[in-house]
Structures are given as structure tokens and as C-alpha cells.
PDB file of N, CA and C in Angstrom:
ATOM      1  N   UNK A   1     104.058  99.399  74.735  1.00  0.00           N
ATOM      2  CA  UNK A   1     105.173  98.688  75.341  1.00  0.00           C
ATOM      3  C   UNK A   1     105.307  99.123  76.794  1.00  0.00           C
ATOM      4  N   UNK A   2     105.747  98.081  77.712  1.00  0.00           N
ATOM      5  CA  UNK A   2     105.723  98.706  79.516  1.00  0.00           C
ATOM      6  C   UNK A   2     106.711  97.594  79.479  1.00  0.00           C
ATOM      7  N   UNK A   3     107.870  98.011  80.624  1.00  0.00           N
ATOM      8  CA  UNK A   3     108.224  97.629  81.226  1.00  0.00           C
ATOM      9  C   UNK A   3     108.743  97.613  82.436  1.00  0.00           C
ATOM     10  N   UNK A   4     109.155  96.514  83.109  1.00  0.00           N
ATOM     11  CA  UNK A   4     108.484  97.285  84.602  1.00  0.00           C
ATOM     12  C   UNK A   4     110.255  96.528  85.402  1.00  0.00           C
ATOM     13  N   UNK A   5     110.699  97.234  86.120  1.00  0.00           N
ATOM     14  CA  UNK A   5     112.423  96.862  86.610  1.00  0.00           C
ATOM     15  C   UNK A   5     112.010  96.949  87.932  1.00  0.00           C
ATOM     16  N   UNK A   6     112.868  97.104  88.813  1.00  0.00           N
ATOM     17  CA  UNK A   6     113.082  97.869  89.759  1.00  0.00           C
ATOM     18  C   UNK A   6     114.930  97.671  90.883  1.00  0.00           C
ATOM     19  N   UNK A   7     114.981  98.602  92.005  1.00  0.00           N
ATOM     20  CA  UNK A   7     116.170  97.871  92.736  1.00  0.00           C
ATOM     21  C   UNK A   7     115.817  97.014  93.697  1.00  0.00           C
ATOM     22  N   UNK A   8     116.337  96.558  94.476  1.00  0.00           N
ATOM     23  CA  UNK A   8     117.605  96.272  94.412  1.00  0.00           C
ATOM     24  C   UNK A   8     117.848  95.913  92.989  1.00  0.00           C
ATOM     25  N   UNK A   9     118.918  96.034  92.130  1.00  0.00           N
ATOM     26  CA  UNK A   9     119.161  95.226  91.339  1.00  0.00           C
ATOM     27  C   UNK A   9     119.388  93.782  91.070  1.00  0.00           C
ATOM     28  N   UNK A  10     119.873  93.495  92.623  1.00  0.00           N
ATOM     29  CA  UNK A  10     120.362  91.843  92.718  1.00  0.00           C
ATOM     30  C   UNK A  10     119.067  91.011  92.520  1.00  0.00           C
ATOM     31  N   UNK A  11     117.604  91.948  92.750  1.00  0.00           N
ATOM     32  CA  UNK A  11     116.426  91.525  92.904  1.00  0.00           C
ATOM     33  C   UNK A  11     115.566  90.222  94.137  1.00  0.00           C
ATOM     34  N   UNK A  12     116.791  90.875  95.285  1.00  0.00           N
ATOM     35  CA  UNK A  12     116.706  90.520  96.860  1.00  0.00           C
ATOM     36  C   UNK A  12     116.383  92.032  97.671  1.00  0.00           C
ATOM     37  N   UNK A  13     115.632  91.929  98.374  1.00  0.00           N
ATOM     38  CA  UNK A  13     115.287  92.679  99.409  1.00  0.00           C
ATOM     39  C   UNK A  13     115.371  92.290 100.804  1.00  0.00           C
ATOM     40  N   UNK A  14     115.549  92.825 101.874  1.00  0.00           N
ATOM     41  CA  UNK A  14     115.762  92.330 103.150  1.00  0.00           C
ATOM     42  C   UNK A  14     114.210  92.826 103.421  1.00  0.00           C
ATOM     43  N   UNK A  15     113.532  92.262 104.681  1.00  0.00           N
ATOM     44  CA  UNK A  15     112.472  92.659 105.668  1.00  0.00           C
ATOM     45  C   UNK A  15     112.337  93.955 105.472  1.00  0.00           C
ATOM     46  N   UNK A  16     111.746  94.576 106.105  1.00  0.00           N
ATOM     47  CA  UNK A  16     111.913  96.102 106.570  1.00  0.00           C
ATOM     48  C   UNK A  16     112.564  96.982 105.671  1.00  0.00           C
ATOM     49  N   UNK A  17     113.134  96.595 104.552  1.00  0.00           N
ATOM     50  CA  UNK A  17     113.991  97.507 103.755  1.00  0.00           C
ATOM     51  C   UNK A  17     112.864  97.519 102.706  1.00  0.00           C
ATOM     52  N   UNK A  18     113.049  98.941 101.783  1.00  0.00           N
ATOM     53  CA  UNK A  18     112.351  99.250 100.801  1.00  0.00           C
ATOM     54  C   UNK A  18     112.426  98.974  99.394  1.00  0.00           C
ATOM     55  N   UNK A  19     112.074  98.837  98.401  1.00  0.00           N
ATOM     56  CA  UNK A  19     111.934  98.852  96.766  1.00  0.00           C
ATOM     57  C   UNK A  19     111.470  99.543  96.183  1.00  0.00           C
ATOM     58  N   UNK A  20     112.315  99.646  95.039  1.00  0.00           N
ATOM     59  CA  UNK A  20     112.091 100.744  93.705  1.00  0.00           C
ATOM     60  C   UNK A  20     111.002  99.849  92.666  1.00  0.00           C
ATOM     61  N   UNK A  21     109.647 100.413  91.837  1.00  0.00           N
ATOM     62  CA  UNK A  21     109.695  99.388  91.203  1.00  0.00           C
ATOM     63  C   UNK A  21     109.411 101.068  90.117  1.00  0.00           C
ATOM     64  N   UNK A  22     110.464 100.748  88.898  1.00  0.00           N
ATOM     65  CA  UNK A  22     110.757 101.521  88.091  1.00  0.00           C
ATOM     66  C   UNK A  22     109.994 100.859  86.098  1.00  0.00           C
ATOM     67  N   UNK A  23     108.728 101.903  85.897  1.00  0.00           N
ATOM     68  CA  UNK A  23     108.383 101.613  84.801  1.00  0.00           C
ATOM     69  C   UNK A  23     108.792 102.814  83.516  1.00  0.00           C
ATOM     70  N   UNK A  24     108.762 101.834  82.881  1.00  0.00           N
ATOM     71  CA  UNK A  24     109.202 102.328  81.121  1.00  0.00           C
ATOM     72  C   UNK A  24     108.635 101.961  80.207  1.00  0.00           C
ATOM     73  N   UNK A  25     107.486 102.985  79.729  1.00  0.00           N
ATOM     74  CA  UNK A  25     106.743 103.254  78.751  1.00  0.00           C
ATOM     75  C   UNK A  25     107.292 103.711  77.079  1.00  0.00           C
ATOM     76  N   UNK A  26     106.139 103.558  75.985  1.00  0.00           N
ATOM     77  CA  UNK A  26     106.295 104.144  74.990  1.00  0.00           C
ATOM     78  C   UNK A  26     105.018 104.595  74.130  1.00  0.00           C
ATOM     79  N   UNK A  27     104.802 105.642  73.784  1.00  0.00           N
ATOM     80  CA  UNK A  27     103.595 106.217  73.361  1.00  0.00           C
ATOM     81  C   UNK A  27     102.610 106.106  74.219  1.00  0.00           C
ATOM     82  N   UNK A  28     102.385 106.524  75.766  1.00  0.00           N
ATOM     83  CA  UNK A  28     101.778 106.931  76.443  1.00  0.00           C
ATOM     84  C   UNK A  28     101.625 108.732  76.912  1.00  0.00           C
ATOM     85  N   UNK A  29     100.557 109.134  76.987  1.00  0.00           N
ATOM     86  CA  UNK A  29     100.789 110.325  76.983  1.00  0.00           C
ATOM     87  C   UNK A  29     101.520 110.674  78.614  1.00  0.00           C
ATOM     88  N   UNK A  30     101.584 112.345  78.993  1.00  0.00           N
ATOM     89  CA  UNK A  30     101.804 112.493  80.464  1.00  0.00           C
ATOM     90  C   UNK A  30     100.783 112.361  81.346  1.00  0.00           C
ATOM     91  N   UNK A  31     100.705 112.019  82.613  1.00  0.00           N
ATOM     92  CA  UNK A  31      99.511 112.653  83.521  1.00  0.00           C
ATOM     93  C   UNK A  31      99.103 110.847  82.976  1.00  0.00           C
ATOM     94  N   UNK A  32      99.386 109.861  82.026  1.00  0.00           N
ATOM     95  CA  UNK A  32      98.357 108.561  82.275  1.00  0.00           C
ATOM     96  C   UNK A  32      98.783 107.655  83.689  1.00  0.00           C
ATOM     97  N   UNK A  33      97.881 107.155  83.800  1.00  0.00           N
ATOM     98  CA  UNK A  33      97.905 106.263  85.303  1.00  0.00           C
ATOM     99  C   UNK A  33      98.469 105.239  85.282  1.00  0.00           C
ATOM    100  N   UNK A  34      99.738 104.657  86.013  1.00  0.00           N
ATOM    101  CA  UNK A  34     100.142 103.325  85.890  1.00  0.00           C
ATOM    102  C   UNK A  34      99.607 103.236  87.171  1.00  0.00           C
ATOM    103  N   UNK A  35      99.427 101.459  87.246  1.00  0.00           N
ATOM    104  CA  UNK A  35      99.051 100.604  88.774  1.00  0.00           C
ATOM    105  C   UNK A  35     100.050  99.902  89.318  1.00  0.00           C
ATOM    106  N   UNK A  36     101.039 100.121  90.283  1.00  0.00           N
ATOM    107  CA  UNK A  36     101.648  99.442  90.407  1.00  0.00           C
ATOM    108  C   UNK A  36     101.117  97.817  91.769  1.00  0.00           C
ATOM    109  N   UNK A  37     101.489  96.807  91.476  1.00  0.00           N
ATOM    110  CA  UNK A  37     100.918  96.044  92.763  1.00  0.00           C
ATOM    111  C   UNK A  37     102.261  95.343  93.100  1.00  0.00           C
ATOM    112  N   UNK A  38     102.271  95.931  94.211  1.00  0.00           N
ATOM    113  CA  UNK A  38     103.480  95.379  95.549  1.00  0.00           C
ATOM    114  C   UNK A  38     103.369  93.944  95.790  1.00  0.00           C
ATOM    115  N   UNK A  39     104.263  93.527  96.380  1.00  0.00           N
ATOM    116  CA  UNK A  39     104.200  92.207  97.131  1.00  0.00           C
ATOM    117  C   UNK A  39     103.439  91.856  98.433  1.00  0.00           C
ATOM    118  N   UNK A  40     102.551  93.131  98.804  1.00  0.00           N
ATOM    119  CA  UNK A  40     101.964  92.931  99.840  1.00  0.00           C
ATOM    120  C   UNK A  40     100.209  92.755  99.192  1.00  0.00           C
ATOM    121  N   UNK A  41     100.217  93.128  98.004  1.00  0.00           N
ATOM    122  CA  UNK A  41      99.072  92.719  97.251  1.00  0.00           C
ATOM    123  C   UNK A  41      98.491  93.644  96.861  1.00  0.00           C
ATOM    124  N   UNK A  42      98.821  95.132  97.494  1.00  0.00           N
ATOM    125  CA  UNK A  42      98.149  96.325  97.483  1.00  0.00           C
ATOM    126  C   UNK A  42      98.134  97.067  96.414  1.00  0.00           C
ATOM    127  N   UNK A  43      97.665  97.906  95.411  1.00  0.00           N
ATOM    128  CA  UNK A  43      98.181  98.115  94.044  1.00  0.00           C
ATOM    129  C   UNK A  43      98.052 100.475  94.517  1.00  0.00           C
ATOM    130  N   UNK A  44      98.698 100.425  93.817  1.00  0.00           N
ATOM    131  CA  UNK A  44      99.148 102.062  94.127  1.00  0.00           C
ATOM    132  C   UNK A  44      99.096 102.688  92.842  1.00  0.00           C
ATOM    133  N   UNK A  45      98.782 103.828  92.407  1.00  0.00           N
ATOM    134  CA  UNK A  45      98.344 104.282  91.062  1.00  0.00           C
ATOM    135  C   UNK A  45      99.982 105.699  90.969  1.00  0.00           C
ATOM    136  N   UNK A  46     100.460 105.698  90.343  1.00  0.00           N
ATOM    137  CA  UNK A  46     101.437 106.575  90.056  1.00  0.00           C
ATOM    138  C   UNK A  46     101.165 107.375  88.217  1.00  0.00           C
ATOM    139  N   UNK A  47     101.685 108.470  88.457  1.00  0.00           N
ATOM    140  CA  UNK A  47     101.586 108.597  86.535  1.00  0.00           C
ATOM    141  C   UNK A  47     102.859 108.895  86.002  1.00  0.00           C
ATOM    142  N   UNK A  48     102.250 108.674  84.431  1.00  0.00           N
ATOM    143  CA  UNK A  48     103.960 108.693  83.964  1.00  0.00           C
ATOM    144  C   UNK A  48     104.098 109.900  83.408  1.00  0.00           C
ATOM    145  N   UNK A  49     105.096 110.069  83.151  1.00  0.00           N
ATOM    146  CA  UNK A  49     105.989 111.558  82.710  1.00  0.00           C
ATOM    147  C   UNK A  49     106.895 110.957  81.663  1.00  0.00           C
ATOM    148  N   UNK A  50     106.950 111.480  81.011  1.00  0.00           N
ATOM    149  CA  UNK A  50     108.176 111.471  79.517  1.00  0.00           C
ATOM    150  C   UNK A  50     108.448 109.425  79.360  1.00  0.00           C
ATOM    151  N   UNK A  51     107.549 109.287  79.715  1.00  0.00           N
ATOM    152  CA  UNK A  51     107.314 107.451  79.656  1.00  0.00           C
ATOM    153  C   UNK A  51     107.867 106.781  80.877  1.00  0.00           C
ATOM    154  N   UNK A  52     108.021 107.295  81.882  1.00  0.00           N
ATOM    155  CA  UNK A  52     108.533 106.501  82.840  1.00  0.00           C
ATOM    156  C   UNK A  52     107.717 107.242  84.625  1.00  0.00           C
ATOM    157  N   UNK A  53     108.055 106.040  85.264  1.00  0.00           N
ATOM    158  CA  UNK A  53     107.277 106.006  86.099  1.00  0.00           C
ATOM    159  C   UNK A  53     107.940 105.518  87.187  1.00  0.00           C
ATOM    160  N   UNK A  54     107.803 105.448  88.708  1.00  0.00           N
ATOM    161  CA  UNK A  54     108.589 105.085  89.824  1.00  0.00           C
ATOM    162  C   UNK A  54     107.420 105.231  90.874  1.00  0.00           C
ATOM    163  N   UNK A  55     107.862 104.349  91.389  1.00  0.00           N
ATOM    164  CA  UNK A  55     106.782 104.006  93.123  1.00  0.00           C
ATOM    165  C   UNK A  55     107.786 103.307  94.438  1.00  0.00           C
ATOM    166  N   UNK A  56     108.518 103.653  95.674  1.00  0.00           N
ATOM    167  CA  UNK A  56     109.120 103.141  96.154  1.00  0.00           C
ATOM    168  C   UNK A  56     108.150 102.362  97.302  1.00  0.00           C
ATOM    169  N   UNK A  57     108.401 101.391  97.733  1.00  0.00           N
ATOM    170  CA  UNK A  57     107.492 100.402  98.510  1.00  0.00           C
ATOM    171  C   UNK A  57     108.582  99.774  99.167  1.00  0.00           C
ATOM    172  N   UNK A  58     107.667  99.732 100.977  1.00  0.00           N
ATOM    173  CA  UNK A  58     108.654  99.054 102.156  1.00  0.00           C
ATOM    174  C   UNK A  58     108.279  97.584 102.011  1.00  0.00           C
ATOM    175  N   UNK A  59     108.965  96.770 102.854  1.00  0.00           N
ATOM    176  CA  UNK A  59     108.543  95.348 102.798  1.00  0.00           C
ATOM    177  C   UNK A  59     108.422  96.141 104.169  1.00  0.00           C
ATOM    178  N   UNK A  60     107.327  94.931 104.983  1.00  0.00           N
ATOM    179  CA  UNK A  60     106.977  95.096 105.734  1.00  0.00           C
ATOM    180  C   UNK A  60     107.886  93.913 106.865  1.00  0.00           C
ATOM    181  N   UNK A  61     108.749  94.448 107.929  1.00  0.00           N
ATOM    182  CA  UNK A  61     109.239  93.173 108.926  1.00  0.00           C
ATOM    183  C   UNK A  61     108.766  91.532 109.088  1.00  0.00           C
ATOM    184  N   UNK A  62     107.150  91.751 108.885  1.00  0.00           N
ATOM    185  CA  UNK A  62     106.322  90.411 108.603  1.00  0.00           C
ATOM    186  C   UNK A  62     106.219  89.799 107.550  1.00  0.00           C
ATOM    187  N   UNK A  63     107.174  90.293 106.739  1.00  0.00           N
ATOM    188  CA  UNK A  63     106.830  89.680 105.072  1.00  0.00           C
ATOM    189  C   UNK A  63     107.828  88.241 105.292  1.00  0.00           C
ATOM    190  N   UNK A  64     106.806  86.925 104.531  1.00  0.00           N
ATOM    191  CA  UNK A  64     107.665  85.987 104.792  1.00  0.00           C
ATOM    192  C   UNK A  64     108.687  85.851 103.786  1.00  0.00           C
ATOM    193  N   UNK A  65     109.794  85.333 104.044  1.00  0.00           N
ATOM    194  CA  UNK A  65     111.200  85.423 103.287  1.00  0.00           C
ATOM    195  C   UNK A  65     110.740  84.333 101.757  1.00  0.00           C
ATOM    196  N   UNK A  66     111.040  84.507 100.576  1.00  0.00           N
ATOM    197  CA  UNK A  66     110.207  83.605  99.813  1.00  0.00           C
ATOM    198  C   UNK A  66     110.253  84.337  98.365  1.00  0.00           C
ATOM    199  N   UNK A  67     110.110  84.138  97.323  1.00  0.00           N
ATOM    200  CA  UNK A  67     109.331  84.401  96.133  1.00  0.00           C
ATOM    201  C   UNK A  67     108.338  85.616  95.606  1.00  0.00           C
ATOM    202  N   UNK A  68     108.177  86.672  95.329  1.00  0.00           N
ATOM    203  CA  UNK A  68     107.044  87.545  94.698  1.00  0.00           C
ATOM    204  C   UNK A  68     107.251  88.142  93.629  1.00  0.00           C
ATOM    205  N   UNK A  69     105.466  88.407  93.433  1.00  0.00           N
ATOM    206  CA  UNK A  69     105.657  88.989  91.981  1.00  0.00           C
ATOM    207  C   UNK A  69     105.395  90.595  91.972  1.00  0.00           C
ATOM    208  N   UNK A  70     105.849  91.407  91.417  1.00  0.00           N
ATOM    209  CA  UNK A  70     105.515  92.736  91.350  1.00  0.00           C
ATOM    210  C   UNK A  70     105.459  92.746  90.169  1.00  0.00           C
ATOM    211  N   UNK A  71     103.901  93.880  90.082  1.00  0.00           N
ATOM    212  CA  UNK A  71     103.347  93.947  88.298  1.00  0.00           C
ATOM    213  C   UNK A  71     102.841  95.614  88.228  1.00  0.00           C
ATOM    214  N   UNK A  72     103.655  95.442  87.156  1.00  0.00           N
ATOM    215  CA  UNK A  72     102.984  97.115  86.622  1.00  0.00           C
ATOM    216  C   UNK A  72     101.880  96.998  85.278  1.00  0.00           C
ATOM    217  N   UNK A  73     101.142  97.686  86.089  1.00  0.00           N
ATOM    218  CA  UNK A  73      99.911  97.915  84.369  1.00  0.00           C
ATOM    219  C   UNK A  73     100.045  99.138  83.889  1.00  0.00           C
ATOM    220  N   UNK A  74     100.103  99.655  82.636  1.00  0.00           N
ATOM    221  CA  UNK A  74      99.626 100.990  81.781  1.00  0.00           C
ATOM    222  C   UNK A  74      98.396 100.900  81.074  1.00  0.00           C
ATOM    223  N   UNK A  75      97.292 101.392  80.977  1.00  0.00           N
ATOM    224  CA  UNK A  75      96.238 100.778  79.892  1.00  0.00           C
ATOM    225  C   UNK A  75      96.183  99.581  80.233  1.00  0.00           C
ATOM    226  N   UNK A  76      96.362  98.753  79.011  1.00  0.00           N
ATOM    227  CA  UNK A  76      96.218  97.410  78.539  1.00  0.00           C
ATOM    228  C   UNK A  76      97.307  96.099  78.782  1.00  0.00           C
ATOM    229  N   UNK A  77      98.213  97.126  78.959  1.00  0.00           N
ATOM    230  CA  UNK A  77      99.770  96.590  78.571  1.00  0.00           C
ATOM    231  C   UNK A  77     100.238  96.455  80.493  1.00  0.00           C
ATOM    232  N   UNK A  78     100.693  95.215  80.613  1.00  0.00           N
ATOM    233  CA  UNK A  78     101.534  94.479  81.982  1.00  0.00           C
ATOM    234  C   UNK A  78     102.384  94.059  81.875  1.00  0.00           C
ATOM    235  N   UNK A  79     103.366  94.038  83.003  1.00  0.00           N
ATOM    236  CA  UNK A  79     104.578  93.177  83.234  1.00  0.00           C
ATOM    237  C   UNK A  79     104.971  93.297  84.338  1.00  0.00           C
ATOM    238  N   UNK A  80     105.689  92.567  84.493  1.00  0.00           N
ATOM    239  CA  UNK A  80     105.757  91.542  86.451  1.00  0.00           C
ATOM    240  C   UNK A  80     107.796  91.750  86.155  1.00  0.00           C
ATOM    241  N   UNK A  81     107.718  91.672  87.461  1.00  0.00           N
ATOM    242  CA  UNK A  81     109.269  91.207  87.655  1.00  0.00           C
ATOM    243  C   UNK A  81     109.362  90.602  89.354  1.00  0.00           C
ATOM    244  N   UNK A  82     110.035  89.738  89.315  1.00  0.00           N
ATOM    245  CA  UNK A  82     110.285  88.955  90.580  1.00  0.00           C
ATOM    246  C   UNK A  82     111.425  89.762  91.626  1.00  0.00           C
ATOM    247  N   UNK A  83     110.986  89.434  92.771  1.00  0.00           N
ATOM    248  CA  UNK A  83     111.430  89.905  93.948  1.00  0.00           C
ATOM    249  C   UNK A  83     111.590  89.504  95.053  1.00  0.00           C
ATOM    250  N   UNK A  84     112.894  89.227  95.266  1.00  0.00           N
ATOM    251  CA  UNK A  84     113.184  87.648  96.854  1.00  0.00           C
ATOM    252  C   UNK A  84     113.116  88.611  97.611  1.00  0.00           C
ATOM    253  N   UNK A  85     112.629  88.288  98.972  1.00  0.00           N
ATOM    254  CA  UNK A  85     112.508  88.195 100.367  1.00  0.00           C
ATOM    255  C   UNK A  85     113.335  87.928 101.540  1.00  0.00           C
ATOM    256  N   UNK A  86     114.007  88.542 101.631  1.00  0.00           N
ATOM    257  CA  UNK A  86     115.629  87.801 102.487  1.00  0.00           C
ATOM    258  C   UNK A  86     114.749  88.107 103.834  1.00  0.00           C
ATOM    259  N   UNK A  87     115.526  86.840 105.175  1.00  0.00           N
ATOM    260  CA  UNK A  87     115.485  87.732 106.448  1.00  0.00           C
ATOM    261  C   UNK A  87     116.116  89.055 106.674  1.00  0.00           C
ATOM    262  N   UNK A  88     115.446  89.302 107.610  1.00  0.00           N
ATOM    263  CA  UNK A  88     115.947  91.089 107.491  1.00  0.00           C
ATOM    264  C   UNK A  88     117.137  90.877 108.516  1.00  0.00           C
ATOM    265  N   UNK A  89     118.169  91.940 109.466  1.00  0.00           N
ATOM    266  CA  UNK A  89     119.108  92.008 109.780  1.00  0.00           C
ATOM    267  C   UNK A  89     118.228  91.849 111.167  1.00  0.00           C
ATOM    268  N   UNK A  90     119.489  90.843 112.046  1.00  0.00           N
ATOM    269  CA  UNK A  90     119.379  90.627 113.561  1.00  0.00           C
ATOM    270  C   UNK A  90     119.661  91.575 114.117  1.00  0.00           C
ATOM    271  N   UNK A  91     118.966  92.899 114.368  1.00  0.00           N
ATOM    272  CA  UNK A  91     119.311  93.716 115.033  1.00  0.00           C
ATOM    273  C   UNK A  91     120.172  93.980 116.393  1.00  0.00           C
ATOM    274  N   UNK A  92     119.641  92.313 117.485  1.00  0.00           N
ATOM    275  CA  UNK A  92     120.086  92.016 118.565  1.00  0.00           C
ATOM    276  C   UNK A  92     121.609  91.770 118.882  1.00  0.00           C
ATOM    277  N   UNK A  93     122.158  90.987 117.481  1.00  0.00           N
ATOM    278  CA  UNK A  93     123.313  90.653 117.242  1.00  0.00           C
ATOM    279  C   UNK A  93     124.449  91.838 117.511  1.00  0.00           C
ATOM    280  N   UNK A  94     123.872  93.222 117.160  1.00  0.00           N
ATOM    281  CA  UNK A  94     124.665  94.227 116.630  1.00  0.00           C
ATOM    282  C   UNK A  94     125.015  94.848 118.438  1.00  0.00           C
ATOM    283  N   UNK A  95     124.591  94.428 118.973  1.00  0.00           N
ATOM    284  CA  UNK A  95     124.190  95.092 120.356  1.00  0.00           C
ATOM    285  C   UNK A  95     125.785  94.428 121.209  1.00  0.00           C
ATOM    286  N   UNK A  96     126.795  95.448 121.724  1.00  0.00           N
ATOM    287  CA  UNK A  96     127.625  95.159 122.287  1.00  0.00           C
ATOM    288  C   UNK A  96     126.687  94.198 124.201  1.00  0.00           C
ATOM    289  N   UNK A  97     127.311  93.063 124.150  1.00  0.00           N
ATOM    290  CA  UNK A  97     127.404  92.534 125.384  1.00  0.00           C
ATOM    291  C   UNK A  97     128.337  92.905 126.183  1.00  0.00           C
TER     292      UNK A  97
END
């Protein structure tokens, strides 16, 4: 069994801001390898401990605002959870004139 969460919880991210993607195992030993693959396509190997697992990942400023999938593998066993893309914050805006 895997399953794969992460935060934000609302399951929106801004640009430039980061993500949790949080897995939960059962009858995997310690020290096994999960894969996690980001929304940037890149996949990152983490291991699990007492069945659970965590990888935090930035969006990158260039990420277009939109739809993705983030997927965790254990072994054999996958699962995805979706993750929006917000524009990130107008930094310029914040700037006293």
C-alpha cells in the first residue's frame, strides 16, 4: 500500500514557493527507496523510515501556472496526487512609490 499527500493542503502552490510531497507506506522495510517525481519531471529517491517518507521541492518562478501530477513509487506500488500552479506574488506591487 503507498500513498502519496503532500502541502499545501489546499493543493495550490504559488511560483517560487515550495512543496511537501509526504508518503505513507505499509510493510515496507527501513532504508527502502521511494522515487519521488516533481512537477518539473525530475524524480528524487528518498527512503522510508517506520513507513513514511517526505521530499520538499521548489517550484521553480518559470513554472507555468496550470495542472500537475506528482507521483510517488515504492517497489511496485504508485500514486500521484495533483498540484495547481498559481502565479507567484508581484513582488513590484509591494514596493512603496
Amino acid at each position: 500500500m503507498l500513498r502519496a499527500g503532500g502541502s499545501p493542503r489546499s493543493g495550490k502552490v504559488r511560483q517560487g514557493d515550495s512543496y511537501t510531497v509526504d508518503i505513507a507506506t505499509k510493510g515496507v522495510r527501513n532504508g527502502t527507496s521511494a522515487t519521488v517525481e516533481g512537477i518539473d519531471g525530475k524524480s528524487y529517491t528518498v527512503a522510508v523510515h517506520d513507513g513514511k517518507a517526505r521530499k520538499t521541492l521548489k517550484v521553480s518562478n518559470r513554472t507555468k501556472p496550470g495542472s500537475y501530477t506528482v507521483t510517488a513509487t515504492v517497489g511496485n506500488h504508485d500514486d500521484a496526487d495533483d498540484l495547481i500552479v498559481v502565479k507567484g506574488k508581484n513582488h513590484n506591487s509591494d514596493k512603496k512609490h
